[in-house]
C-alpha atoms as a PDB file:
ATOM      1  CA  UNK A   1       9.947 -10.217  16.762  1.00  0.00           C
ATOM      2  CA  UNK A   2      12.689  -8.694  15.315  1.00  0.00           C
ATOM      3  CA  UNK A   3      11.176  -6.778  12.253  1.00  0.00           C
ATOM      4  CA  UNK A   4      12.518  -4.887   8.944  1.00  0.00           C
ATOM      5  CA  UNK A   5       9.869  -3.149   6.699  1.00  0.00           C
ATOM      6  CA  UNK A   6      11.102  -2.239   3.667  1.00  0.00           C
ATOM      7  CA  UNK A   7       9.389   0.708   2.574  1.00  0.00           C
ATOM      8  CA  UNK A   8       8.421   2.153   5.925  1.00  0.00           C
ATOM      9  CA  UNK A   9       8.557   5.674   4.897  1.00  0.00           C
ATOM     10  CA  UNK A  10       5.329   5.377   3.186  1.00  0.00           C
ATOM     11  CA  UNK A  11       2.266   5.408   4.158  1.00  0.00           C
ATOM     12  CA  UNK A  12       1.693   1.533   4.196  1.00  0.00           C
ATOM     13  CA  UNK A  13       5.034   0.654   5.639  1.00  0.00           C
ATOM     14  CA  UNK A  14       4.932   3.505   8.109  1.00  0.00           C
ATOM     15  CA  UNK A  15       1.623   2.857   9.613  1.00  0.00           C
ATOM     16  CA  UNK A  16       2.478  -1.094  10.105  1.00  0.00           C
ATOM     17  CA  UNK A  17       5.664   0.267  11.669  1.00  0.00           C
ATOM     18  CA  UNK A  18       4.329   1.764  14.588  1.00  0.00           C
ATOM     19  CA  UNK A  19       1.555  -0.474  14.864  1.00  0.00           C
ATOM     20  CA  UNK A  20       4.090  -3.239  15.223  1.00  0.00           C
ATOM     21  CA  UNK A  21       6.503  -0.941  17.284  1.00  0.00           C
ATOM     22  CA  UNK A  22       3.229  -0.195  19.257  1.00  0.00           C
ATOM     23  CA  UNK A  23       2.655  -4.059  20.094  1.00  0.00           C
ATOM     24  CA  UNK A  24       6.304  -4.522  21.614  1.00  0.00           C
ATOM     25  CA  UNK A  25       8.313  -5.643  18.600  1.00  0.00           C
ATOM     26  CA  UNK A  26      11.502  -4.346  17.586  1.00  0.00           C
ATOM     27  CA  UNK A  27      11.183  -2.661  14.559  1.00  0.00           C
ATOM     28  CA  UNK A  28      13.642  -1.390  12.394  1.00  0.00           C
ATOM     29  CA  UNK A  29      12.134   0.970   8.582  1.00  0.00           C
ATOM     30  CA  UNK A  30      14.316   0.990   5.380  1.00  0.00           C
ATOM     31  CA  UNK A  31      13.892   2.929   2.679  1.00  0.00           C
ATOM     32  CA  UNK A  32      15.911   4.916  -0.100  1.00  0.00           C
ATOM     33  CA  UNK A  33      15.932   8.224   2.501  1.00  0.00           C
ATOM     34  CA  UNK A  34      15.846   8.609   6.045  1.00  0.00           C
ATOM     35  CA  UNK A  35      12.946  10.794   7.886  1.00  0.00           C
ATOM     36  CA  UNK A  36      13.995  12.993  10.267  1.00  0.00           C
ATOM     37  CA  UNK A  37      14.705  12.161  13.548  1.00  0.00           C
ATOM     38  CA  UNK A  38      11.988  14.548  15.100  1.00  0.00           C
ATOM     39  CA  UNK A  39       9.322  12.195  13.723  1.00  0.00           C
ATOM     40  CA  UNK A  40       7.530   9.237  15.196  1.00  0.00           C
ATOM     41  CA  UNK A  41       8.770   6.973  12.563  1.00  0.00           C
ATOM     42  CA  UNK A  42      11.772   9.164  12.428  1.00  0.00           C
ATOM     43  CA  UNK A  43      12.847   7.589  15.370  1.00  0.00           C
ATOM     44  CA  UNK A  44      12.469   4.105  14.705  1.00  0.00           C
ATOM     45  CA  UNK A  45      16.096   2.561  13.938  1.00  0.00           C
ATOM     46  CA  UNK A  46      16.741   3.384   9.859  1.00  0.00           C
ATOM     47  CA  UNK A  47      18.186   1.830   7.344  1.00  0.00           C
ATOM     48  CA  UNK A  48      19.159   3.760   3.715  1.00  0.00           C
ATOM     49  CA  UNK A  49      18.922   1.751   0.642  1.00  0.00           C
ATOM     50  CA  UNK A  50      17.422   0.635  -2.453  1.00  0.00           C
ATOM     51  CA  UNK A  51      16.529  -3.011  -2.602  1.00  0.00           C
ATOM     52  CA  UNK A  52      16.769  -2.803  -6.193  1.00  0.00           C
ATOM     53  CA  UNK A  53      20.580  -1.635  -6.356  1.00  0.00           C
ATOM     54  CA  UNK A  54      21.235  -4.307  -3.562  1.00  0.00           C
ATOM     55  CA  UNK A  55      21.910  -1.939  -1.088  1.00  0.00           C
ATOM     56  CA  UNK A  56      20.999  -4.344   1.828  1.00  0.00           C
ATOM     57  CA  UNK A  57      24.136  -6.803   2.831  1.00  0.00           C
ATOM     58  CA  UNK A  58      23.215 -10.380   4.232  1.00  0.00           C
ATOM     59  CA  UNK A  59      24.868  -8.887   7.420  1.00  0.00           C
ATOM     60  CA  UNK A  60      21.855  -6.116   8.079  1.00  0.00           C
ATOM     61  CA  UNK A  61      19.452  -8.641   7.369  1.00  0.00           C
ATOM     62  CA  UNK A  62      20.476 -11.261   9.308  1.00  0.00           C
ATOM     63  CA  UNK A  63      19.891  -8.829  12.343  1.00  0.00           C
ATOM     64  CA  UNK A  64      16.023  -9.526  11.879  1.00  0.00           C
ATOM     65  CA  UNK A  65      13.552 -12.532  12.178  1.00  0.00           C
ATOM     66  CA  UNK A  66      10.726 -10.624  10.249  1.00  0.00           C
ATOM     67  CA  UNK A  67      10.169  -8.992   6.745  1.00  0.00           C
ATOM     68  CA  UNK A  68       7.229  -6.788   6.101  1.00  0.00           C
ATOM     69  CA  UNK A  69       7.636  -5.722   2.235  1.00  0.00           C
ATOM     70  CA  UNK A  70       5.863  -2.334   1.527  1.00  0.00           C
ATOM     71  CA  UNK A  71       8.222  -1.468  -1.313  1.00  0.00           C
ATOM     72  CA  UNK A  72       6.471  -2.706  -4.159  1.00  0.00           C
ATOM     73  CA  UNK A  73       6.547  -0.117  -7.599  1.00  0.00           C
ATOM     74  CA  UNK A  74       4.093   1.452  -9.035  1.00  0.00           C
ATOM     75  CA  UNK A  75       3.845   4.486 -11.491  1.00  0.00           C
ATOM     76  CA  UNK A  76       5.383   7.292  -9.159  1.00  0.00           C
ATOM     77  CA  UNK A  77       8.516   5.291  -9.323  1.00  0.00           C
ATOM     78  CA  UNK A  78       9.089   4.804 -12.725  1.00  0.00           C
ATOM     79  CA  UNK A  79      11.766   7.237 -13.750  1.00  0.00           C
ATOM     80  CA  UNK A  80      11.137  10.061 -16.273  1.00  0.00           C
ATOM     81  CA  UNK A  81      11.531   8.939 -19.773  1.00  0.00           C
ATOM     82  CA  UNK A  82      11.505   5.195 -18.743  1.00  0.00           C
ATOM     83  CA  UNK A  83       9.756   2.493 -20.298  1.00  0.00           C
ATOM     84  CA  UNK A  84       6.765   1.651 -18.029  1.00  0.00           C
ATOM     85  CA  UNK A  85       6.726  -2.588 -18.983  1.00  0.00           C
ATOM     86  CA  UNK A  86      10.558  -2.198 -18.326  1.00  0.00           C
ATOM     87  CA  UNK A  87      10.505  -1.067 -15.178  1.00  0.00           C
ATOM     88  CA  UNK A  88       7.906  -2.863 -13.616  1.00  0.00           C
ATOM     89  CA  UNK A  89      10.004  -6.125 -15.047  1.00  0.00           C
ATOM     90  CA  UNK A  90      13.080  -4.880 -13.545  1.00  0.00           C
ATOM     91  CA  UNK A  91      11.094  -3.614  -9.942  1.00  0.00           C
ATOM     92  CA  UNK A  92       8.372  -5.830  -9.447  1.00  0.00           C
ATOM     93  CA  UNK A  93       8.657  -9.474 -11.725  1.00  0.00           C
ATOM     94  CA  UNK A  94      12.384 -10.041 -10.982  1.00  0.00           C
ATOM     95  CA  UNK A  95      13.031  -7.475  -7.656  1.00  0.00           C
ATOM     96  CA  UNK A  96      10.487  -8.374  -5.323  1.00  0.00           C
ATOM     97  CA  UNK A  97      11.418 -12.635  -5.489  1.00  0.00           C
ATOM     98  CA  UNK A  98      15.252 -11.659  -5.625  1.00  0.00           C
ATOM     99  CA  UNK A  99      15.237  -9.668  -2.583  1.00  0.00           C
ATOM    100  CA  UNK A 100      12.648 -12.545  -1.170  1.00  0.00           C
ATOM    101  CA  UNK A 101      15.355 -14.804  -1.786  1.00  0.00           C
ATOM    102  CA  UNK A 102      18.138 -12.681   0.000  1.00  0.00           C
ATOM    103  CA  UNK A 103      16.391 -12.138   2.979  1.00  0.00           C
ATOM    104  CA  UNK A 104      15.284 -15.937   3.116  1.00  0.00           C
ATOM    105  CA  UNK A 105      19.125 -16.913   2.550  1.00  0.00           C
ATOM    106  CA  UNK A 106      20.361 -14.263   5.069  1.00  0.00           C
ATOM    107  CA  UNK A 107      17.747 -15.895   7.874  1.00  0.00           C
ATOM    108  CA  UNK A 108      14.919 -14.192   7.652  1.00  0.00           C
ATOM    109  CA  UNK A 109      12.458 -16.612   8.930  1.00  0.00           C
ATOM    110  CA  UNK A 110       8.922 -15.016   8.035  1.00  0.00           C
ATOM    111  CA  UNK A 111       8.368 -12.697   5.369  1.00  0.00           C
ATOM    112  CA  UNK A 112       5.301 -10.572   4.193  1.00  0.00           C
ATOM    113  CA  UNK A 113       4.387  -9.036   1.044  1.00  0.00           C
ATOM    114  CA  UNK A 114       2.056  -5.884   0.736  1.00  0.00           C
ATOM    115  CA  UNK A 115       0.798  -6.452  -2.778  1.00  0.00           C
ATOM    116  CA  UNK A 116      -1.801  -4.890  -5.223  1.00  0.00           C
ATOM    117  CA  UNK A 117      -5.799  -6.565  -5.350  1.00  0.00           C
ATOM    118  CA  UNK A 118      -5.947  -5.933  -9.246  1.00  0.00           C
ATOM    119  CA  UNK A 119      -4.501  -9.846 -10.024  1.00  0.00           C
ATOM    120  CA  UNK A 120      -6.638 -11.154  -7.043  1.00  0.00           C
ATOM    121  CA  UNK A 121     -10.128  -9.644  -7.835  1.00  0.00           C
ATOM    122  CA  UNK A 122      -9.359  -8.820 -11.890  1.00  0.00           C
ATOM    123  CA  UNK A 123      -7.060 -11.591 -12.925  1.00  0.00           C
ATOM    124  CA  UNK A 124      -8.146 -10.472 -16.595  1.00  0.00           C
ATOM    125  CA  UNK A 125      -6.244  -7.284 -15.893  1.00  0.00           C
ATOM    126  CA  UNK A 126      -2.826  -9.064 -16.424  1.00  0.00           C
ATOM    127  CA  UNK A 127      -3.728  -9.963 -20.151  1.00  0.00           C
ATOM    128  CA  UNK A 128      -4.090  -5.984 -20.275  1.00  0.00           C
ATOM    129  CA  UNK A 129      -1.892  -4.195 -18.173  1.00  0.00           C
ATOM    130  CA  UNK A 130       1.392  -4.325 -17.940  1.00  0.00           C
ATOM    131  CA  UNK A 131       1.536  -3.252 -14.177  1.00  0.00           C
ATOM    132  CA  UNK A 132      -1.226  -5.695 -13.070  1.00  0.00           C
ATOM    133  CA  UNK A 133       1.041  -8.391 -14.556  1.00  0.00           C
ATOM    134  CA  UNK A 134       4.008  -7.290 -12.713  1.00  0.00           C
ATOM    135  CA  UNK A 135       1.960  -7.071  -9.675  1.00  0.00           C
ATOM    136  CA  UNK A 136       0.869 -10.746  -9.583  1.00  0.00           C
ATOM    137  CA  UNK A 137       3.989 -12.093 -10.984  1.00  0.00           C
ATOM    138  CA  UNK A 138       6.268  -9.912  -7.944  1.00  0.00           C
ATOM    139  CA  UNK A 139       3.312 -11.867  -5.549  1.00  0.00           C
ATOM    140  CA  UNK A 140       3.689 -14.844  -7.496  1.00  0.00           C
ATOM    141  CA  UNK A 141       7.237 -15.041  -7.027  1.00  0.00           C
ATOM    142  CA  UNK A 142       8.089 -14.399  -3.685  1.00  0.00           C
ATOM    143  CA  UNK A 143       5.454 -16.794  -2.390  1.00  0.00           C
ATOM    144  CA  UNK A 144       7.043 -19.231  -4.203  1.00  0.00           C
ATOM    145  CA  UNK A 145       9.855 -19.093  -1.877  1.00  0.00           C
ATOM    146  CA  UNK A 146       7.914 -20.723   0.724  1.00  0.00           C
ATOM    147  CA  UNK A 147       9.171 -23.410   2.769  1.00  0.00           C
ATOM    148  CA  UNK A 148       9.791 -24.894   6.279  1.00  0.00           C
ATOM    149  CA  UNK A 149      12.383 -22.863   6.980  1.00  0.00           C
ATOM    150  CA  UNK A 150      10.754 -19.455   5.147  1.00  0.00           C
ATOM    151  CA  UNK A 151       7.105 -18.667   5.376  1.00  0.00           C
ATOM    152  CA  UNK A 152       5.584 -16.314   3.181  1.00  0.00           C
ATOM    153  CA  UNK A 153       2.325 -15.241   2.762  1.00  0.00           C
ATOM    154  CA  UNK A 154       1.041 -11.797   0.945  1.00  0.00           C
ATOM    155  CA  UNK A 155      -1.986  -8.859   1.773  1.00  0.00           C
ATOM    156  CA  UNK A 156      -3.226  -7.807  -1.312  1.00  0.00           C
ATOM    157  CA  UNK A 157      -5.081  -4.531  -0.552  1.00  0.00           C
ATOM    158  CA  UNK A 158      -7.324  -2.224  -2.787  1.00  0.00           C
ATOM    159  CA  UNK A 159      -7.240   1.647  -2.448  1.00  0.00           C
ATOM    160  CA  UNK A 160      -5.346   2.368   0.588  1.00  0.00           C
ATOM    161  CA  UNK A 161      -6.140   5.524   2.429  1.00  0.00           C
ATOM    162  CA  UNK A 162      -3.988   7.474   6.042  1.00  0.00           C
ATOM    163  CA  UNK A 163      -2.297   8.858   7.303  1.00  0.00           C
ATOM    164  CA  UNK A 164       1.016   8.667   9.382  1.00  0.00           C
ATOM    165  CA  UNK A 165       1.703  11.214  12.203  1.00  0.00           C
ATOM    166  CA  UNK A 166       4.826  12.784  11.401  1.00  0.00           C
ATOM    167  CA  UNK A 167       4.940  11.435   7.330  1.00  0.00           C
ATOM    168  CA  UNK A 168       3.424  14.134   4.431  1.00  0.00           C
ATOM    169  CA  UNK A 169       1.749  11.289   2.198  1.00  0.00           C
ATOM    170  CA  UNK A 170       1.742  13.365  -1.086  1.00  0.00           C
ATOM    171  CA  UNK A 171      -1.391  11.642  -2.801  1.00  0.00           C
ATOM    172  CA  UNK A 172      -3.582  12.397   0.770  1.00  0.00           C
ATOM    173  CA  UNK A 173      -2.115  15.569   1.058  1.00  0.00           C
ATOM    174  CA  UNK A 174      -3.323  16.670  -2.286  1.00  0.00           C
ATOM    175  CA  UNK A 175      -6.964  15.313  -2.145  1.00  0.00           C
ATOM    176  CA  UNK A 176      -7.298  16.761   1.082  1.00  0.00           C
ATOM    177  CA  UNK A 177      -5.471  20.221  -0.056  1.00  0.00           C
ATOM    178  CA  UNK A 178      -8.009  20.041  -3.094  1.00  0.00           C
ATOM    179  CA  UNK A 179     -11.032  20.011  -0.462  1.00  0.00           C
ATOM    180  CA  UNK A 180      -9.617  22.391   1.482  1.00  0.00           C
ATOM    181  CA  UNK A 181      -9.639  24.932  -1.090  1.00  0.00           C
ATOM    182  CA  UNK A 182      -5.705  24.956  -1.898  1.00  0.00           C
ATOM    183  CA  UNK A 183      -6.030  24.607  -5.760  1.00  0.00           C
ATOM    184  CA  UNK A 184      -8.366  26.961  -6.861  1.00  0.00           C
ATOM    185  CA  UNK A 185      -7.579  26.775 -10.499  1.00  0.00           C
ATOM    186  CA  UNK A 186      -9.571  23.074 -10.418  1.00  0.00           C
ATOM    187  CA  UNK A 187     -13.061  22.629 -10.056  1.00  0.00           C
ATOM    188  CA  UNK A 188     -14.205  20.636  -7.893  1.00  0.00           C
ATOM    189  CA  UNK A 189     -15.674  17.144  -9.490  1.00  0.00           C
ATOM    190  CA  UNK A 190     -14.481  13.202  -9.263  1.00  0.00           C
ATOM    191  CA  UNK A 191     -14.518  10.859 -12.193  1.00  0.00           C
ATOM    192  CA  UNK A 192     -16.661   8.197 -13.122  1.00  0.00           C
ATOM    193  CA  UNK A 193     -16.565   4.739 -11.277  1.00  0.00           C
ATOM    194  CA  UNK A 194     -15.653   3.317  -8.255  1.00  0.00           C
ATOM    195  CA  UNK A 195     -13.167   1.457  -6.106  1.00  0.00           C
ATOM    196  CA  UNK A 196     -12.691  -0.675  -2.860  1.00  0.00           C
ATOM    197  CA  UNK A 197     -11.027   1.468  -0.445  1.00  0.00           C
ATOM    198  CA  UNK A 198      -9.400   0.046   3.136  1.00  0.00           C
ATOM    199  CA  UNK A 199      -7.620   2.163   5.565  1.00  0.00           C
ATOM    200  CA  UNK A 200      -4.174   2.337   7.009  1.00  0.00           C
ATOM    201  CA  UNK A 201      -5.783   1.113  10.175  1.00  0.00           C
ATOM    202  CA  UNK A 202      -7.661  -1.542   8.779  1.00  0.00           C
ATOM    203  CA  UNK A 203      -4.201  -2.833   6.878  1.00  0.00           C
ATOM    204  CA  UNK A 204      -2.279  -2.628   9.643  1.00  0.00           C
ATOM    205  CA  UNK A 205      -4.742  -5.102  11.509  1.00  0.00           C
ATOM    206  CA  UNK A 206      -4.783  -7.596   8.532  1.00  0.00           C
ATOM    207  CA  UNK A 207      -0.812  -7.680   8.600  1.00  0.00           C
ATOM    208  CA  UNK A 208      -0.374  -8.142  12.135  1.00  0.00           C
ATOM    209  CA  UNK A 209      -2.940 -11.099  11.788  1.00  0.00           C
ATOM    210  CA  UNK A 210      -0.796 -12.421   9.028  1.00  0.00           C
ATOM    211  CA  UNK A 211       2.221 -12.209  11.322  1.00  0.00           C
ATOM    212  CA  UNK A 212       0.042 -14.200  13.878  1.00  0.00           C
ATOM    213  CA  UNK A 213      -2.328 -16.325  11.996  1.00  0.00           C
ATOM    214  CA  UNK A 214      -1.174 -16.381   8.462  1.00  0.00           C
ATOM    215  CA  UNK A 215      -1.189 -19.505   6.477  1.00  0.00           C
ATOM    216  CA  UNK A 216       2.446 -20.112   4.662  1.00  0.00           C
ATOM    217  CA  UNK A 217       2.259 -19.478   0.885  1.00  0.00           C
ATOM    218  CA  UNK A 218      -1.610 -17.926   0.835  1.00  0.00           C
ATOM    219  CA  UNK A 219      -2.464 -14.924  -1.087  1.00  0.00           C
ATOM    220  CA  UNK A 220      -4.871 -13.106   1.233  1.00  0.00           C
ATOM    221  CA  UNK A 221      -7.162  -9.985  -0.696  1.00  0.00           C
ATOM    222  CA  UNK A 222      -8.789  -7.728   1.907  1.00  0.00           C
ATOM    223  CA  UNK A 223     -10.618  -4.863   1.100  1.00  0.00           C
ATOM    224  CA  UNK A 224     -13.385  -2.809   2.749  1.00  0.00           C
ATOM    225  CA  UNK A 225     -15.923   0.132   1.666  1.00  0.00           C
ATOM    226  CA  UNK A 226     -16.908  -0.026  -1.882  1.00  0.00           C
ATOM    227  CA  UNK A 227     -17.142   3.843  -2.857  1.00  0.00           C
ATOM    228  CA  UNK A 228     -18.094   5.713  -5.800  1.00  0.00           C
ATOM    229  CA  UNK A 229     -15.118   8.257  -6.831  1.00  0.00           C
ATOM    230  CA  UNK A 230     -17.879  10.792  -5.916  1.00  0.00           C
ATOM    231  CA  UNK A 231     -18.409   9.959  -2.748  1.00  0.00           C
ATOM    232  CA  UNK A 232     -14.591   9.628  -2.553  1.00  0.00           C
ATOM    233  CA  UNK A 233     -14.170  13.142  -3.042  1.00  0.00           C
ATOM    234  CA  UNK A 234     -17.812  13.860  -1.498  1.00  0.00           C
ATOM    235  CA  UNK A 235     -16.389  12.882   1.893  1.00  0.00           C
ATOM    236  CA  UNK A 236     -13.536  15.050   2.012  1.00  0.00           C
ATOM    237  CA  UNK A 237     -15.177  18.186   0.643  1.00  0.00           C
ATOM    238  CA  UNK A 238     -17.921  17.258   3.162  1.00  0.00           C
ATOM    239  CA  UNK A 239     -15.039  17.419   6.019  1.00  0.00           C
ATOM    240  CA  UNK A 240     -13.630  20.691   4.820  1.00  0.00           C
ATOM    241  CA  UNK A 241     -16.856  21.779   5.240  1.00  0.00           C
ATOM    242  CA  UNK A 242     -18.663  22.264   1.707  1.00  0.00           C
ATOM    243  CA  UNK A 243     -22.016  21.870   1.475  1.00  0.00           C
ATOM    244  CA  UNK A 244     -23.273  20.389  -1.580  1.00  0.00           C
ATOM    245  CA  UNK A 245     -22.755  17.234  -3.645  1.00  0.00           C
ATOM    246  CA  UNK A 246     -19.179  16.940  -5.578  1.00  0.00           C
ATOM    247  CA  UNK A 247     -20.337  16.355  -9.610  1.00  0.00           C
ATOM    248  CA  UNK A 248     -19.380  13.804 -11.196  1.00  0.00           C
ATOM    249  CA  UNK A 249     -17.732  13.790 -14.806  1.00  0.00           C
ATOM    250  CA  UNK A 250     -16.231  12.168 -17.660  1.00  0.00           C
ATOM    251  CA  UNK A 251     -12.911  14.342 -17.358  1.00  0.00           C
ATOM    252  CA  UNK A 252      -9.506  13.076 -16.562  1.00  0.00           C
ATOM    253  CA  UNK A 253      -8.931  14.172 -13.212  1.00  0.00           C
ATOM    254  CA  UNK A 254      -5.886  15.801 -12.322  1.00  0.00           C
ATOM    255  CA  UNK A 255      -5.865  14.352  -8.908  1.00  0.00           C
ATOM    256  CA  UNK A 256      -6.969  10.424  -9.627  1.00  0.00           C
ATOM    257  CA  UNK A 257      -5.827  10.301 -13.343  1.00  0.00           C
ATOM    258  CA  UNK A 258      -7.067   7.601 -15.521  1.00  0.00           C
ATOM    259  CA  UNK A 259      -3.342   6.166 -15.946  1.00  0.00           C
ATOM    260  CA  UNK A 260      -3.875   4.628 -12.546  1.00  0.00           C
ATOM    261  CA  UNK A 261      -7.251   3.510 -13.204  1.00  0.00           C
ATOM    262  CA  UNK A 262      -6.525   0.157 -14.478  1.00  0.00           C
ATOM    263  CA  UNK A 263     -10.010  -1.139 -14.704  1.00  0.00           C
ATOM    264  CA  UNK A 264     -10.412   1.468 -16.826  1.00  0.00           C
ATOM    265  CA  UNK A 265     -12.316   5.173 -16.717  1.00  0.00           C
ATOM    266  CA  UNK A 266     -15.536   4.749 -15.566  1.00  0.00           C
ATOM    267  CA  UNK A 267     -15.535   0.860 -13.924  1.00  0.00           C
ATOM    268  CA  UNK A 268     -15.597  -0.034 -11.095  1.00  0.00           C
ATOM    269  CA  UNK A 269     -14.280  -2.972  -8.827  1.00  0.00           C
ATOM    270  CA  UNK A 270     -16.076  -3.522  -6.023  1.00  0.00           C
ATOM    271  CA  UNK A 271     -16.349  -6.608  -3.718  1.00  0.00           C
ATOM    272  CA  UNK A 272     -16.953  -8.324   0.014  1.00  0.00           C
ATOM    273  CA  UNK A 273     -13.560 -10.087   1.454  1.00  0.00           C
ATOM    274  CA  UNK A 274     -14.099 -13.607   2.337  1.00  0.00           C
ATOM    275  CA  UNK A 275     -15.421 -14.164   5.092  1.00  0.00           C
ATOM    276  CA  UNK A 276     -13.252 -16.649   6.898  1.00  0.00           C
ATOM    277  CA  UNK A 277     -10.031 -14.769   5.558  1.00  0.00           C
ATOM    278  CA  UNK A 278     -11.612 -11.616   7.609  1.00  0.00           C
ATOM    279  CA  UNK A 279     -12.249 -13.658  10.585  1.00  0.00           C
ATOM    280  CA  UNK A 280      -8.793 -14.630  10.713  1.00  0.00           C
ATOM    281  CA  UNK A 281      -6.665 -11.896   9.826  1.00  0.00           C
ATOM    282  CA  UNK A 282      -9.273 -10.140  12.254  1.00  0.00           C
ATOM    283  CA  UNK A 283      -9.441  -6.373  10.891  1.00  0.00           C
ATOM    284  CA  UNK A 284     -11.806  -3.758  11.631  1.00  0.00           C
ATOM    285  CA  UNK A 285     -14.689  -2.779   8.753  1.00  0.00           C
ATOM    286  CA  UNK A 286     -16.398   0.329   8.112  1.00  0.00           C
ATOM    287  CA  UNK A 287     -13.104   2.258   8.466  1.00  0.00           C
ATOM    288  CA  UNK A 288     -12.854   4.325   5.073  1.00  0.00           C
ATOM    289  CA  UNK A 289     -15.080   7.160   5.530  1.00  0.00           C
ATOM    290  CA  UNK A 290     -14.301   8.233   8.787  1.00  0.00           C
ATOM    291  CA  UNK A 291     -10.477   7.843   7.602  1.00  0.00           C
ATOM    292  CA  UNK A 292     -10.838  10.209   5.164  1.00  0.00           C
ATOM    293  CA  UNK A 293     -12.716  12.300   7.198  1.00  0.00           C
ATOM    294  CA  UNK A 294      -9.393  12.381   9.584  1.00  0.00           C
ATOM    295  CA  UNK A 295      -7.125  12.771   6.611  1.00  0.00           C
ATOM    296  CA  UNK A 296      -8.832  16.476   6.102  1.00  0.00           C
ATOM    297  CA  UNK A 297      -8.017  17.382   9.715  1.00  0.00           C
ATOM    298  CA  UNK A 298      -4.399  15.971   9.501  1.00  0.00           C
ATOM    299  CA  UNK A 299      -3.656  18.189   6.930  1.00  0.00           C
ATOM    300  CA  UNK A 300      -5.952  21.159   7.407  1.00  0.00           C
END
């Protein structure tokens, strides 16, 4: 296959890169700037553009059979001083299905979209946050667009944890600096709650079975260890070798915020995938804590 993925200087988008690259496909990132040239991904064919300013022409996307979308917003995008509802309307509810739409109209023939589990597994969410909404209405939309001629199915993943060889993730490489002693000013504690976590590797399995095996307009949730925040952090100190268990407390933490807890401080979400939806998007379990456990000596 001839493959774009849009977003594949992140840590989603980067990982499925070389996995597909890895596999024999040609595969082509884009993304708003280009990685040096010195990198794995970094030397991967680039394009540089927004899809929200409509940076892509039909020409450049014509070039490709595939779409893996890795793009979606979430609150590091929004711009300083911008309203949050705005811009996930602008980003997420009306970008994601108009860029669908171009790539569909320029030939694109099969099209992925890496979306968020919040709609999936708390559907109640989108009553409450305006994110969550945007989330399942960007998913919504751009599986709408399925046809005979455009199949589109989405991976709706939990907590997503890497890392990319090459790429400085900046959330990873803070929770791993923080166990490794590089912010001494914070003490070291997790909040409340818990989360589904998968890992890069286990992601990158699900999307190449949805390249394979995916069914056209399905919304496919995968997850994989259901952690505790504390044992979040727990494994990481536990890999930069701290002895001890990591407390934990009611505090906002400076690392995992409440603002991106959309459950709310203190829940938790945990579930099993389905079973026949593992079985055919075929990815590996049991992944998370020896991911994060690599994470600490990626960045050590």
């Amino acid at each position: 296959m001839k493959i774009l993925v849009l977003g594949g200087t992140g840590l989603i988008g980067g990982h499925a890169a070389l996995r597909l690259k890895s596999l024999g496909h040609e595969v082509t990132i884009a993304a708003r700037k280009p990685l040096p040239t010195d990198t794995p991904l970094g030397q991967l064919p680039q394009l540089t553009g927004d899809y929200l300013s409509d940076d892509f022409t039909p020409a450049q996307l014509a070039k490709f059979d595939t779409l893996i979308f890795a793009a979606g917003n979430d609150i590091r995008h929004v711009p300083p001083g911008d309203d949050e509802s705005a811009h996930w309307q602008r980003a997420n509810v009306e970008g994601v299905p108009r860029f669908f739409a171009k790539a569909r109209d320029a030939g694109i023939r099969r099209a992925i979209y890496i979306g968020s589990f919040y709609p999936q597994i708390r559907p109640d969410l989108c009553d409450k946050s305006s994110y969550v909404r945007g989330r399942k209405l960007a998913d919504d939309g751009a599986r709408a667009l399925s046809s005979d001629r455009f199949h589109v199915c989405s991976i709706n993943a939990p907590f997503v944890v890497g890392h990319v060889p090459g790429l400085i993730v900046p959330g990873m490489a803070a929770h791993a600096g923080y166990a490794l002693g590089r912010f001494p000013q914070i003490p070291a504690f997790a909040p409340l709650g818990g989360v589904n976590f998968i890992s890069t590797d286990s992601l990158s399995d699900a999307i190449v079975g949805a390249l394979e095996r995916g069914e056209n307009g399905k919304a496919y949730l995968v997850g994989d260890e259901n952690l505790s925040f504390q044992d979040y952090f727990g494994e990481y100190f536990k890999a930069a070798g701290h002895a001890g268990e990591v407390p934990a407390l009611e505090n906002d933490h400076p690392f995992l915020p409440n603002s991106i807890l959309y459950a709310g401080a203190g829940n938790t979400i945990y579930y099993e995938p389905d079973a026949a939806e593992l079985k055919l998007l075929n990815y590996r379990r049991n992944d998370v804590r020896k991911t994060l456990r690599e994470i600490v000596d990626f960045y050590r």
